[in-house]
C-alpha atoms as a PDB file:
ATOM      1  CA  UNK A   1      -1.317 134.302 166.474  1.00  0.00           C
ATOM      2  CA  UNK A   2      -0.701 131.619 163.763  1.00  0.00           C
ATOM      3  CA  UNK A   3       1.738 133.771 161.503  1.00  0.00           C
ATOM      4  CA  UNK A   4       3.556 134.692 165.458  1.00  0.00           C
ATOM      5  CA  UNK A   5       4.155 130.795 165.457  1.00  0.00           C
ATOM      6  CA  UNK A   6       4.741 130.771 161.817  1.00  0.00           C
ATOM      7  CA  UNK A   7       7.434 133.741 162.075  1.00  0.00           C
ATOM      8  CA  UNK A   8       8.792 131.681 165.252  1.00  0.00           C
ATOM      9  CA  UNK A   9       9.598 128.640 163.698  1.00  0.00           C
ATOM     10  CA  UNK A  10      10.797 129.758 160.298  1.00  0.00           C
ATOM     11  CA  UNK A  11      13.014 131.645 161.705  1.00  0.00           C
ATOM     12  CA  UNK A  12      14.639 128.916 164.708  1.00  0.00           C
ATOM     13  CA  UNK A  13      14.495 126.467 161.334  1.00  0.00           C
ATOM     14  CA  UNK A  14      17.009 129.501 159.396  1.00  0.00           C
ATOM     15  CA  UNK A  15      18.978 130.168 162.790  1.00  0.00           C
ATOM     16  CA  UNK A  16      19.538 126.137 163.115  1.00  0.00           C
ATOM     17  CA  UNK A  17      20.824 126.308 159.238  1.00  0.00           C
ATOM     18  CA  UNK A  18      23.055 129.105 160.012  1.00  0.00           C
ATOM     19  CA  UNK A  19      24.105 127.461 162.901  1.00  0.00           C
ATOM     20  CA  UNK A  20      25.169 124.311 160.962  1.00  0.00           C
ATOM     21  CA  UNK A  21      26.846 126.106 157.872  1.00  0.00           C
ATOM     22  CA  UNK A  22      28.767 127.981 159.847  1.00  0.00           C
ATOM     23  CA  UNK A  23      30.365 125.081 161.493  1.00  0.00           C
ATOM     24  CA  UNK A  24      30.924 123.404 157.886  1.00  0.00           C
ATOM     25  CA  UNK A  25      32.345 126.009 156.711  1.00  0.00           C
ATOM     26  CA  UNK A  26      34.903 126.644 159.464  1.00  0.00           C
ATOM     27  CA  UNK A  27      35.496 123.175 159.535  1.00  0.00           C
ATOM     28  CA  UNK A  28      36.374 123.169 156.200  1.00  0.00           C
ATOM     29  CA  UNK A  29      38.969 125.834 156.211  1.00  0.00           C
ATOM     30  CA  UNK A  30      42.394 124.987 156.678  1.00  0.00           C
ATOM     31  CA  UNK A  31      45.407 127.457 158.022  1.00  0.00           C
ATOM     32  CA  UNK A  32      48.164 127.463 155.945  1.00  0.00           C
ATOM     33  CA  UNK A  33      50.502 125.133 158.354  1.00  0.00           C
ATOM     34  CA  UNK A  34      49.579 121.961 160.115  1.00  0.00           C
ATOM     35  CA  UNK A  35      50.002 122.601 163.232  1.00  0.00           C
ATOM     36  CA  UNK A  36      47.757 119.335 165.166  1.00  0.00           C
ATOM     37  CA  UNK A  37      50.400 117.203 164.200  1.00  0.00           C
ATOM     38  CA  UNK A  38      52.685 118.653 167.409  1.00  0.00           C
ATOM     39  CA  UNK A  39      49.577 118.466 169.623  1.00  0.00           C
ATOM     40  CA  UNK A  40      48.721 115.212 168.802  1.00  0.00           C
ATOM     41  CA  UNK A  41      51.901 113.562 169.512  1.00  0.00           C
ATOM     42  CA  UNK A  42      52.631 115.777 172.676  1.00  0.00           C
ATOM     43  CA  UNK A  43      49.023 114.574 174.208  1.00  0.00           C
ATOM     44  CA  UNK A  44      48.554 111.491 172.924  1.00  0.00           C
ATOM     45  CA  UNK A  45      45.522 112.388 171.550  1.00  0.00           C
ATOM     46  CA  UNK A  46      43.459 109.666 169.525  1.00  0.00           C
ATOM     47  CA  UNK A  47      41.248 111.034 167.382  1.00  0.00           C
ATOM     48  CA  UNK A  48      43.242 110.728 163.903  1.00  0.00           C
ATOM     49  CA  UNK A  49      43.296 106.933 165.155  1.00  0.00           C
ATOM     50  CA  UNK A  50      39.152 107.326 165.260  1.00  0.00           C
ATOM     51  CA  UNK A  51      39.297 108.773 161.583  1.00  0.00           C
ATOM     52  CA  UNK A  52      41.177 106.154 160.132  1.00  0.00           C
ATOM     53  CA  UNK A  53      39.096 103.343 161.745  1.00  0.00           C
ATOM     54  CA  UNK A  54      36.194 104.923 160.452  1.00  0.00           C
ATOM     55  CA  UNK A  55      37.077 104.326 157.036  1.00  0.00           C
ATOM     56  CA  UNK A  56      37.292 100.406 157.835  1.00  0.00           C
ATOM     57  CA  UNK A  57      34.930  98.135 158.458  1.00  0.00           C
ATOM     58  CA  UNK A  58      33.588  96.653 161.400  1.00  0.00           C
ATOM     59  CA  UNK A  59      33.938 100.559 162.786  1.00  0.00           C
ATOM     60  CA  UNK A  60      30.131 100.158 164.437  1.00  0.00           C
ATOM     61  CA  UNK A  61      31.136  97.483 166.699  1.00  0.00           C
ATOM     62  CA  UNK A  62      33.268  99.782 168.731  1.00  0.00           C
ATOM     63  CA  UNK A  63      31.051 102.601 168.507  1.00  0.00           C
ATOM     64  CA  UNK A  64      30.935 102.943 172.188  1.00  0.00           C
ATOM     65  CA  UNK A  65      35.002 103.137 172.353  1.00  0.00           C
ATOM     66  CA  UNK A  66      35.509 105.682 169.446  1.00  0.00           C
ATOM     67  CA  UNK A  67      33.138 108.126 170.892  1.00  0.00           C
ATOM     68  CA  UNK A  68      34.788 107.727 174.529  1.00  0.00           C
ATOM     69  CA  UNK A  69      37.969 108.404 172.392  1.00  0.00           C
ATOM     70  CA  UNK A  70      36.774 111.098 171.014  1.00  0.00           C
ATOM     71  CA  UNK A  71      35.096 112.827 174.064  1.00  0.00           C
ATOM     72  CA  UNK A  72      38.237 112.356 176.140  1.00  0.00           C
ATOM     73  CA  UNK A  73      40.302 114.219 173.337  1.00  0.00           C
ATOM     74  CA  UNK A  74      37.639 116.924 173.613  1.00  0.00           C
ATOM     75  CA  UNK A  75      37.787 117.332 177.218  1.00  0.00           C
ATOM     76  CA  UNK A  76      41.247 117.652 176.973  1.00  0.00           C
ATOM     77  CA  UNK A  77      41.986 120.104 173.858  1.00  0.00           C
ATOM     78  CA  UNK A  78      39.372 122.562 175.656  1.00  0.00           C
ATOM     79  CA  UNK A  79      40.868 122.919 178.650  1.00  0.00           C
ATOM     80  CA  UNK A  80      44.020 123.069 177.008  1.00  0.00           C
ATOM     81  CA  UNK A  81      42.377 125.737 175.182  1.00  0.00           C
ATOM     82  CA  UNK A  82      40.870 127.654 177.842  1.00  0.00           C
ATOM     83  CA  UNK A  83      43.873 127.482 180.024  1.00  0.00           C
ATOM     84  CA  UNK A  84      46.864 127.259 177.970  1.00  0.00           C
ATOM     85  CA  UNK A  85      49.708 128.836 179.831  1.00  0.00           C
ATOM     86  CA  UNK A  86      49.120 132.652 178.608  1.00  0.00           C
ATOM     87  CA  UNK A  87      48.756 131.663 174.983  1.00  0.00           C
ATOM     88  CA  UNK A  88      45.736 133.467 174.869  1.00  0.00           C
ATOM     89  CA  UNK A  89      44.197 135.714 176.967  1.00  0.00           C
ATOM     90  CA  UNK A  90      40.093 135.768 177.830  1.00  0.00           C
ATOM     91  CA  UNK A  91      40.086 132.109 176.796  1.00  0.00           C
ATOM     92  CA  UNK A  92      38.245 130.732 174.212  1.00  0.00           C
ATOM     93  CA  UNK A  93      36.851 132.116 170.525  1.00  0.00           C
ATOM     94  CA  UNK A  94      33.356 132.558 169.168  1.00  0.00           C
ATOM     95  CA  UNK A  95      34.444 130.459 166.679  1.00  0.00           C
ATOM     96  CA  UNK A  96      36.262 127.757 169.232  1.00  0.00           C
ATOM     97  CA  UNK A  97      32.783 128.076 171.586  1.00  0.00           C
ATOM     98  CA  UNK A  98      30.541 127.366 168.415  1.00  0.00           C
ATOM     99  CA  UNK A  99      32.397 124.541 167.520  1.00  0.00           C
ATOM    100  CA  UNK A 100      32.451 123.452 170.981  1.00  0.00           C
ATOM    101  CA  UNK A 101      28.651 123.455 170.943  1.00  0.00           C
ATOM    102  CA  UNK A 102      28.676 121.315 167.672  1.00  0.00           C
ATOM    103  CA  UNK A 103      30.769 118.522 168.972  1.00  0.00           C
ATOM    104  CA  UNK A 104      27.918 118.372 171.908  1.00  0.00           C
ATOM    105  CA  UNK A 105      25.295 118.374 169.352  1.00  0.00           C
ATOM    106  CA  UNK A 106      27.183 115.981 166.961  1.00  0.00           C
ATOM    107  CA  UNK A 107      27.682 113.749 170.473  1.00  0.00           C
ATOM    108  CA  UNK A 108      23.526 113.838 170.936  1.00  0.00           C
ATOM    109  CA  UNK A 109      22.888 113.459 167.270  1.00  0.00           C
ATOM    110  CA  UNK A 110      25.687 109.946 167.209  1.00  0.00           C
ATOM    111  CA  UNK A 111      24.088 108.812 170.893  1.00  0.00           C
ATOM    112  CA  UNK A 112      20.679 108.704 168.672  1.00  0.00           C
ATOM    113  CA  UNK A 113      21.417 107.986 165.528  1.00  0.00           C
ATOM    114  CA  UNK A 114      23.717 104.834 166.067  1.00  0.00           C
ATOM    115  CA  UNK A 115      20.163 102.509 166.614  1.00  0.00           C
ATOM    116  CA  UNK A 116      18.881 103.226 163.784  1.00  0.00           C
ATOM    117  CA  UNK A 117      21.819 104.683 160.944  1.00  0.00           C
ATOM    118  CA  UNK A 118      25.338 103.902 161.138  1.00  0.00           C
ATOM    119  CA  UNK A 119      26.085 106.195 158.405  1.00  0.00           C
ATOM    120  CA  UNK A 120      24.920 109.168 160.140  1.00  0.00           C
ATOM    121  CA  UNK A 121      26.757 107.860 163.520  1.00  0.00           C
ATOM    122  CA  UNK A 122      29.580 108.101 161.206  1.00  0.00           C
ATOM    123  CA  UNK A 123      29.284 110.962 159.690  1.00  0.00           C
ATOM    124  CA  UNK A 124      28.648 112.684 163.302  1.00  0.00           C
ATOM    125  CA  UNK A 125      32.000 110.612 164.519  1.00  0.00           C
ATOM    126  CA  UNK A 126      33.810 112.391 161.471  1.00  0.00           C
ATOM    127  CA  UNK A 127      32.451 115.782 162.170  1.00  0.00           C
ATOM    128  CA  UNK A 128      33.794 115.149 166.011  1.00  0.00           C
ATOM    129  CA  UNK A 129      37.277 114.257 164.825  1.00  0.00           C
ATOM    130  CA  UNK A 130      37.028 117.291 162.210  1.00  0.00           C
ATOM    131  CA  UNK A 131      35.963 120.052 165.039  1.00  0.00           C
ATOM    132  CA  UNK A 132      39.185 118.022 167.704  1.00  0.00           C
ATOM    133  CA  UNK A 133      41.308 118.700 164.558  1.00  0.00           C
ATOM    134  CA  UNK A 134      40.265 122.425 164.742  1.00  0.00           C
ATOM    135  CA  UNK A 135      41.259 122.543 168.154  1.00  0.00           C
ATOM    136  CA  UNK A 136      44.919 120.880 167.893  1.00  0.00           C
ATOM    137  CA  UNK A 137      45.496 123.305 165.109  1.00  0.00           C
ATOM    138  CA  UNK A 138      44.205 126.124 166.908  1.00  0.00           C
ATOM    139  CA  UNK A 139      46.365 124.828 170.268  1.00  0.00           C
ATOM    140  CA  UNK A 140      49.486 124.702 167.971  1.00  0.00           C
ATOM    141  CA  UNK A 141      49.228 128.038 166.237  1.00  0.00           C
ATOM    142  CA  UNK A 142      49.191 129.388 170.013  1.00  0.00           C
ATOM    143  CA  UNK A 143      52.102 127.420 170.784  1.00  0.00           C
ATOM    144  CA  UNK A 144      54.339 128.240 167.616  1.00  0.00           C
ATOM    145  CA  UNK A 145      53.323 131.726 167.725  1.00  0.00           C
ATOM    146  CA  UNK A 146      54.230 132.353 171.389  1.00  0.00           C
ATOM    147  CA  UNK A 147      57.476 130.809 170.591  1.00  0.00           C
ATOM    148  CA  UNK A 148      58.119 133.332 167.845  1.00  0.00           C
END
């Protein structure tokens, strides 16, 4: 029974680690082309805006306005991405839909963390703006490649 429980929890602790590396590392890799550039400018989306006033200070007094930023960009770039005009077909990616799942948990973990560490807040806020970055690239690589 206890080694059942032991087996159990090592292995949600390694799935949770796998979980989170994965997401680092995609959000570390880069395509060759900037595409988000297009996307941002064509939807007006905000989130380089949040990255930049991140770096400054006084950031944590308008917590509460960079993460609505940030979660309207998000609920725009995945419909955009789930329903962008025949750009691809079946909708989202495994990696788009794990990514999607870290902004929610990155959301949670800033919602909690911002009453007792800014930094984390901010390094959750980053890690949003990293996985909306993702997304504009992705959208654009659709767009320029359907115009090819």
């Amino acid at each position: 029974m206890i080694s059942s429980i032991f087996i159990l929890v090592f292995s949600a602790v390694l799935f949770v680690y796998w979980f989170r590396y994965t997401c680092v590392l995609m959000l570390r890799s880069k395509s060759p082309r900037d595409y988000a550039a297009r996307v941002v400018e064509a939807n007006q989306l905000s989130y380089p805006s949040v990255e930049l006033r991140l770096s400054e200070e006084g950031w944590d007094n308008e917590m509460g306005q960079l993460l609505f930023s940030l979660k309207r960009d998000y609920r725009l770039l995945s419909y955009l991405l789930q329903h962008g005009a025949d750009l691809n077909v079946g909708g989202s990616t495994l990696e788009q839909r794990m990514l999607m799942i870290d902004f929610k948990i990155m959301q949670g973990w800033c919602t909690v963390s911002r009453f007792f560490s800014p930094v984390s807040s901010r390094a959750a806020l980053r890690e949003m703006a990293q996985v909306l970055d993702n997304f504009a690239n992705s959208m654009g690589e659709r767009v320029a490649s359907a115009a090819d």
